[in-house]
N, C-alpha and C. Protein backbone atom coordinates (compact mmCIF):
# COMPACT_ATOMS: atom_id res chain seq x y z
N UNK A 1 105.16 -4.27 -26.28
CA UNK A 1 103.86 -3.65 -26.35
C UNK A 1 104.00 -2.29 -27.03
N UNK A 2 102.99 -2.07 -27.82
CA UNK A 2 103.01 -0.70 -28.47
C UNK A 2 102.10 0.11 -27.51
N UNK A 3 102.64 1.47 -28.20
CA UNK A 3 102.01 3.21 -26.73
C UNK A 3 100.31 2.26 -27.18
N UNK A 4 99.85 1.96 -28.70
CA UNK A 4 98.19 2.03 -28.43
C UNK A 4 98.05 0.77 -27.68
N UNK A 5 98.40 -0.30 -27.76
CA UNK A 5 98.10 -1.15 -26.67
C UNK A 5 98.48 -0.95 -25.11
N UNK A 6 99.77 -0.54 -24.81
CA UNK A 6 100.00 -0.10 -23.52
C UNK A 6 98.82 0.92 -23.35
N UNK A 7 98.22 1.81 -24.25
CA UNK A 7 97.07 2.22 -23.47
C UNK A 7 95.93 2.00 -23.62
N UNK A 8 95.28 1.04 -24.78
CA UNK A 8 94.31 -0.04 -24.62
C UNK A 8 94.32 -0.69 -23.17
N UNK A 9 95.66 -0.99 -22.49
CA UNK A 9 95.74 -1.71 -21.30
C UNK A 9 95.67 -1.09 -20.29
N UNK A 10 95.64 0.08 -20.59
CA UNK A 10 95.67 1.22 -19.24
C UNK A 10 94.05 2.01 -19.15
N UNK A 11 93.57 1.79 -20.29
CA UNK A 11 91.47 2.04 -20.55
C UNK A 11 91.07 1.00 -19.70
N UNK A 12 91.39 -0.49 -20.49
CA UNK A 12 90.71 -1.41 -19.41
C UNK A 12 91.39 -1.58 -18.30
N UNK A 13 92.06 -0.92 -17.45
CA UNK A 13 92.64 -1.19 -16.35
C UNK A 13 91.60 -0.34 -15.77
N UNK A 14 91.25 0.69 -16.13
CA UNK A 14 90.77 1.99 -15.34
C UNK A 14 88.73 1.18 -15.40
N UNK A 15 88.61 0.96 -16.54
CA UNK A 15 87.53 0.18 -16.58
C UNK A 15 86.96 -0.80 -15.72
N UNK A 16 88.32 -1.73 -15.69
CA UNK A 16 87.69 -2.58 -14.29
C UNK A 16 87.58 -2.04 -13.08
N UNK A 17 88.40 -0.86 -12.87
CA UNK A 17 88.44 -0.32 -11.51
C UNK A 17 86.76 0.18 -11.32
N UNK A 18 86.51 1.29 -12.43
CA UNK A 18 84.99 1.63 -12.16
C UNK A 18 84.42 0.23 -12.16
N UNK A 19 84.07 -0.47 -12.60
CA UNK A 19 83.56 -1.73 -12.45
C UNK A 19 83.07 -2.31 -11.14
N UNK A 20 84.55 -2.32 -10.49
CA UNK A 20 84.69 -2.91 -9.39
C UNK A 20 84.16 -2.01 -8.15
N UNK A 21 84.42 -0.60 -8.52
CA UNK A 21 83.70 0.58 -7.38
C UNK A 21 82.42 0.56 -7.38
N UNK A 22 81.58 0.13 -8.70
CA UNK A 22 80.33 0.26 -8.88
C UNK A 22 79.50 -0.65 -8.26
N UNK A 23 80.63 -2.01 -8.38
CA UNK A 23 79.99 -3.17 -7.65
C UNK A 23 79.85 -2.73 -6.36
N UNK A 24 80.94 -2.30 -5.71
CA UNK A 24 81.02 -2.65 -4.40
C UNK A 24 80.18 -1.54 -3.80
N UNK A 25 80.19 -0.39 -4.35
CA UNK A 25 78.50 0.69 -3.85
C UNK A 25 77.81 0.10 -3.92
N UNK A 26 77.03 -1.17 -4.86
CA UNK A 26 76.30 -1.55 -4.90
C UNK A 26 75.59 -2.16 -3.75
N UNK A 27 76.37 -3.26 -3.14
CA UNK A 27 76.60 -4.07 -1.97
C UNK A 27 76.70 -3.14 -1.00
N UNK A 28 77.31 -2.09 -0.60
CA UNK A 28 76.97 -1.07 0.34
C UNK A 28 75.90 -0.45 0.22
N UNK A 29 75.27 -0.17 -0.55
CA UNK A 29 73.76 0.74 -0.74
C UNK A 29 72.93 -0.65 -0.26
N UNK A 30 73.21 -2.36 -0.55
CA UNK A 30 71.95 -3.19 0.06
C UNK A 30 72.50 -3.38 1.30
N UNK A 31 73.41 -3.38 1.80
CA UNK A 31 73.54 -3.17 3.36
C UNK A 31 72.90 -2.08 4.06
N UNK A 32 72.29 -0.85 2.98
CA UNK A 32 71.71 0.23 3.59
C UNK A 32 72.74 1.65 3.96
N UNK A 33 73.88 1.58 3.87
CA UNK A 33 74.69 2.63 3.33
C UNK A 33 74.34 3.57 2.59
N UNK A 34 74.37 4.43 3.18
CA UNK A 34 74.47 5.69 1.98
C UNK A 34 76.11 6.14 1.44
N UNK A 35 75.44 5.89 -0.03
CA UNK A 35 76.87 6.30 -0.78
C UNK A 35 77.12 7.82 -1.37
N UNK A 36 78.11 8.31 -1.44
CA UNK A 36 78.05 9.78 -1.97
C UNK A 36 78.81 9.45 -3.42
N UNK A 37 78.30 9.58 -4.51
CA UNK A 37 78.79 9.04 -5.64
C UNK A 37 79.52 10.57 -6.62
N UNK A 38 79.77 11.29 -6.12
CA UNK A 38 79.94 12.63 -6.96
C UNK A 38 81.46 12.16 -7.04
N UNK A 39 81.49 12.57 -8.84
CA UNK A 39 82.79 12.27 -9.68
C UNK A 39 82.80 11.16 -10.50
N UNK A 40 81.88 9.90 -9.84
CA UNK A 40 81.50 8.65 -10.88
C UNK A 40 81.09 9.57 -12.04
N UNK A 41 80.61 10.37 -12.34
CA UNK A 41 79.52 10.62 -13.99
C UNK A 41 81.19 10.98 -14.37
N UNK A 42 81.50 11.66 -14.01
CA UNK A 42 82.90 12.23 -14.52
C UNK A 42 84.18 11.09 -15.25
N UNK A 43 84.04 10.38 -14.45
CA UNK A 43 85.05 9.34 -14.28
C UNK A 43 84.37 8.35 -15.73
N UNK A 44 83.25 8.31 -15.51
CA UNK A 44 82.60 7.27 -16.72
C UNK A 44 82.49 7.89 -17.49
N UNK A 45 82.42 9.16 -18.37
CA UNK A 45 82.41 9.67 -19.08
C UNK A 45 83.77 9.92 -20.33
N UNK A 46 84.52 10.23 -19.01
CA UNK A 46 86.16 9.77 -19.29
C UNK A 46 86.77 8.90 -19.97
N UNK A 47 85.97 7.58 -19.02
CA UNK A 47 86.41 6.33 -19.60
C UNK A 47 85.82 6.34 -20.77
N UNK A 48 84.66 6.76 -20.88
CA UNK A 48 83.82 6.66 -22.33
C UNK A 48 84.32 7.39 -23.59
N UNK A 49 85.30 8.52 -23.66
CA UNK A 49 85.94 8.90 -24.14
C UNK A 49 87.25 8.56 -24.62
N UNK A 50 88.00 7.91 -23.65
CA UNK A 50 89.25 7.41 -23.76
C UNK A 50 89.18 5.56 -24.67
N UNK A 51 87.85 5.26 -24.76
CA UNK A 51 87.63 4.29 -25.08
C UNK A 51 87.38 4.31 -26.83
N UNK A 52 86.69 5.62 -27.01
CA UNK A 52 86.27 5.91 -28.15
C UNK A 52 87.23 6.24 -29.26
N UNK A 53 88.51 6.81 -28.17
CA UNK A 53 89.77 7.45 -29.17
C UNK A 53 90.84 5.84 -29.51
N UNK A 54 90.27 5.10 -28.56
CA UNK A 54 91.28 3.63 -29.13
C UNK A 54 91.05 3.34 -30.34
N UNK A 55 92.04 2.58 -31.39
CA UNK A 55 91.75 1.58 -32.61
C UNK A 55 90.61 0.69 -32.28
N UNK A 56 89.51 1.25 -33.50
CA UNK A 56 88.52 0.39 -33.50
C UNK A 56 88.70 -1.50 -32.77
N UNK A 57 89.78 -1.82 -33.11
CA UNK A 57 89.96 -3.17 -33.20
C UNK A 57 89.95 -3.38 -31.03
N UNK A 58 90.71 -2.71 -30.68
CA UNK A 58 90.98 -2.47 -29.39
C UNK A 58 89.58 -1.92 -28.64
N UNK A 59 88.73 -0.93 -28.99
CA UNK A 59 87.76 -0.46 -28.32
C UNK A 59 86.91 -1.51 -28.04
N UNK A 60 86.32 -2.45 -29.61
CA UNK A 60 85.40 -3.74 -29.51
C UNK A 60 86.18 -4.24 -28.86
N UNK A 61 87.04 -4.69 -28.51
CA UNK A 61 87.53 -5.85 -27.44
C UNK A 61 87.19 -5.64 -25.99
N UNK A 62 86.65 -3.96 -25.71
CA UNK A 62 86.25 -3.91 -24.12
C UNK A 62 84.78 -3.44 -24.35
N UNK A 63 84.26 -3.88 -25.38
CA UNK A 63 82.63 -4.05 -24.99
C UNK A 63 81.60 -4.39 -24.31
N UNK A 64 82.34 -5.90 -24.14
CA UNK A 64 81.69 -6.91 -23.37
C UNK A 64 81.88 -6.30 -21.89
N UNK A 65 82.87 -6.07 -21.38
CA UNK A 65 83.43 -5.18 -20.06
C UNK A 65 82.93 -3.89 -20.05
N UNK A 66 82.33 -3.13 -21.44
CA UNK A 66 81.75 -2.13 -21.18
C UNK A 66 80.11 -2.54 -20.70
N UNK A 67 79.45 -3.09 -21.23
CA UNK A 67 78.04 -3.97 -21.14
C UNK A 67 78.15 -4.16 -19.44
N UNK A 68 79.31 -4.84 -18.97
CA UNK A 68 79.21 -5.34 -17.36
C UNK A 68 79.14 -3.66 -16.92
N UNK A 69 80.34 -3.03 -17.39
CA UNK A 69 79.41 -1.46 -16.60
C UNK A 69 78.44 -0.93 -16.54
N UNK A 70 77.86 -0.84 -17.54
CA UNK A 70 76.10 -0.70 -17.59
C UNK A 70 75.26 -1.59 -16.79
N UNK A 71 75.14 -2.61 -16.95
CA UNK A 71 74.87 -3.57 -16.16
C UNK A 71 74.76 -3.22 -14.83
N UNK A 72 76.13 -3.20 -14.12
CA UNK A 72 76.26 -2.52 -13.09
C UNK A 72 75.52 -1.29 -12.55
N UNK A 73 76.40 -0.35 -13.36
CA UNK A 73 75.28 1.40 -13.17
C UNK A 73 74.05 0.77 -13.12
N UNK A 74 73.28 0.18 -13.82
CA UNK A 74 71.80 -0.05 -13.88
C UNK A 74 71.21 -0.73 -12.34
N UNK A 75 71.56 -1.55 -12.10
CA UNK A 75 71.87 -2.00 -10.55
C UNK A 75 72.00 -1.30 -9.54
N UNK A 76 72.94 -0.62 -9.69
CA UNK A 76 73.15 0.15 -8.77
C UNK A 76 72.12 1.55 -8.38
N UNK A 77 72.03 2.06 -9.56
CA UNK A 77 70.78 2.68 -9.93
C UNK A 77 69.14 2.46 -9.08
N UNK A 78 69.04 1.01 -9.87
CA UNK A 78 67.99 0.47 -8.99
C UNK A 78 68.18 0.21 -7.38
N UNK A 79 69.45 0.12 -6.72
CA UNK A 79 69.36 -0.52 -5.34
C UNK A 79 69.65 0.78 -4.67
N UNK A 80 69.82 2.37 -5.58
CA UNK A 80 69.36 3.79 -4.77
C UNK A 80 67.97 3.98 -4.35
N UNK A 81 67.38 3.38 -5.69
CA UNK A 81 66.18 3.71 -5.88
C UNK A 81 65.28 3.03 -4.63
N UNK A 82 65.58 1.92 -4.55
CA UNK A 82 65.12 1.03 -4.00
C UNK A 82 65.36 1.13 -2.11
N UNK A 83 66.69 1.91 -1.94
CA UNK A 83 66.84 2.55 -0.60
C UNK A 83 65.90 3.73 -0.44
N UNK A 84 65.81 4.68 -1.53
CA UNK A 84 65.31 6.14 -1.14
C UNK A 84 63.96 5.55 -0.97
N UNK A 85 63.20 4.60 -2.31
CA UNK A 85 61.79 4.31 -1.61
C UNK A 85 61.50 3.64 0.01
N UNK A 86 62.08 2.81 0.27
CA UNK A 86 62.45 2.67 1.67
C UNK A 86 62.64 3.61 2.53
N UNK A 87 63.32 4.40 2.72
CA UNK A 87 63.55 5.37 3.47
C UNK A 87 62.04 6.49 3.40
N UNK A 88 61.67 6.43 2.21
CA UNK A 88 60.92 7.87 2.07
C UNK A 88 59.26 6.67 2.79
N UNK A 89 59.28 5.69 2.90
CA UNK A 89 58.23 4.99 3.05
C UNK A 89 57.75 4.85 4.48
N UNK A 90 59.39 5.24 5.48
CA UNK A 90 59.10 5.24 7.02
C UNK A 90 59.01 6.56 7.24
């Protein structure tokens, strides 16, 4: 493996992890959890950076995995939203 792929592999490693944190707030915020999310903007921003400095050829290859993060955030987004209106409604 070359350093840019060993760290192509180390972007999407970190990628799925937010991925997988985003999911799983998710599923805790519809159980009704409150989540404290401070450092996610940080962390995705990061990734969004570290993604940008890869070989074009390598960055398009975690698109599709970038799309599921959005995806996600967007979700997750909505199922805050969707607690605070709840909450603010009782």
């Amino acid at each position: 493996m070359t350093d840019q792929s060993t760290e192509a592999a180390a972007v999407g490693k970190r990628l799925q992890t937010i991925v997988d944190y985003v999911r799983d707030c998710q599923a805790r915020v519809n159980k009704g959890e409150i989540m404290d999310l401070q450092g996610l903007d940080k962390n995705v921003i990061s990734l969004c950076d570290d993604i940008a400095n890869l070989p074009e050829e390598e960055s398009r290859a975690l698109e599709g995995r970038m799309s599921g993060l959005i995806d996600s955030l967007e979700a997750l987004a909505q199922a805050m939203k969707d607690q605070h209106g709840q909450a603010g409604g009782h």
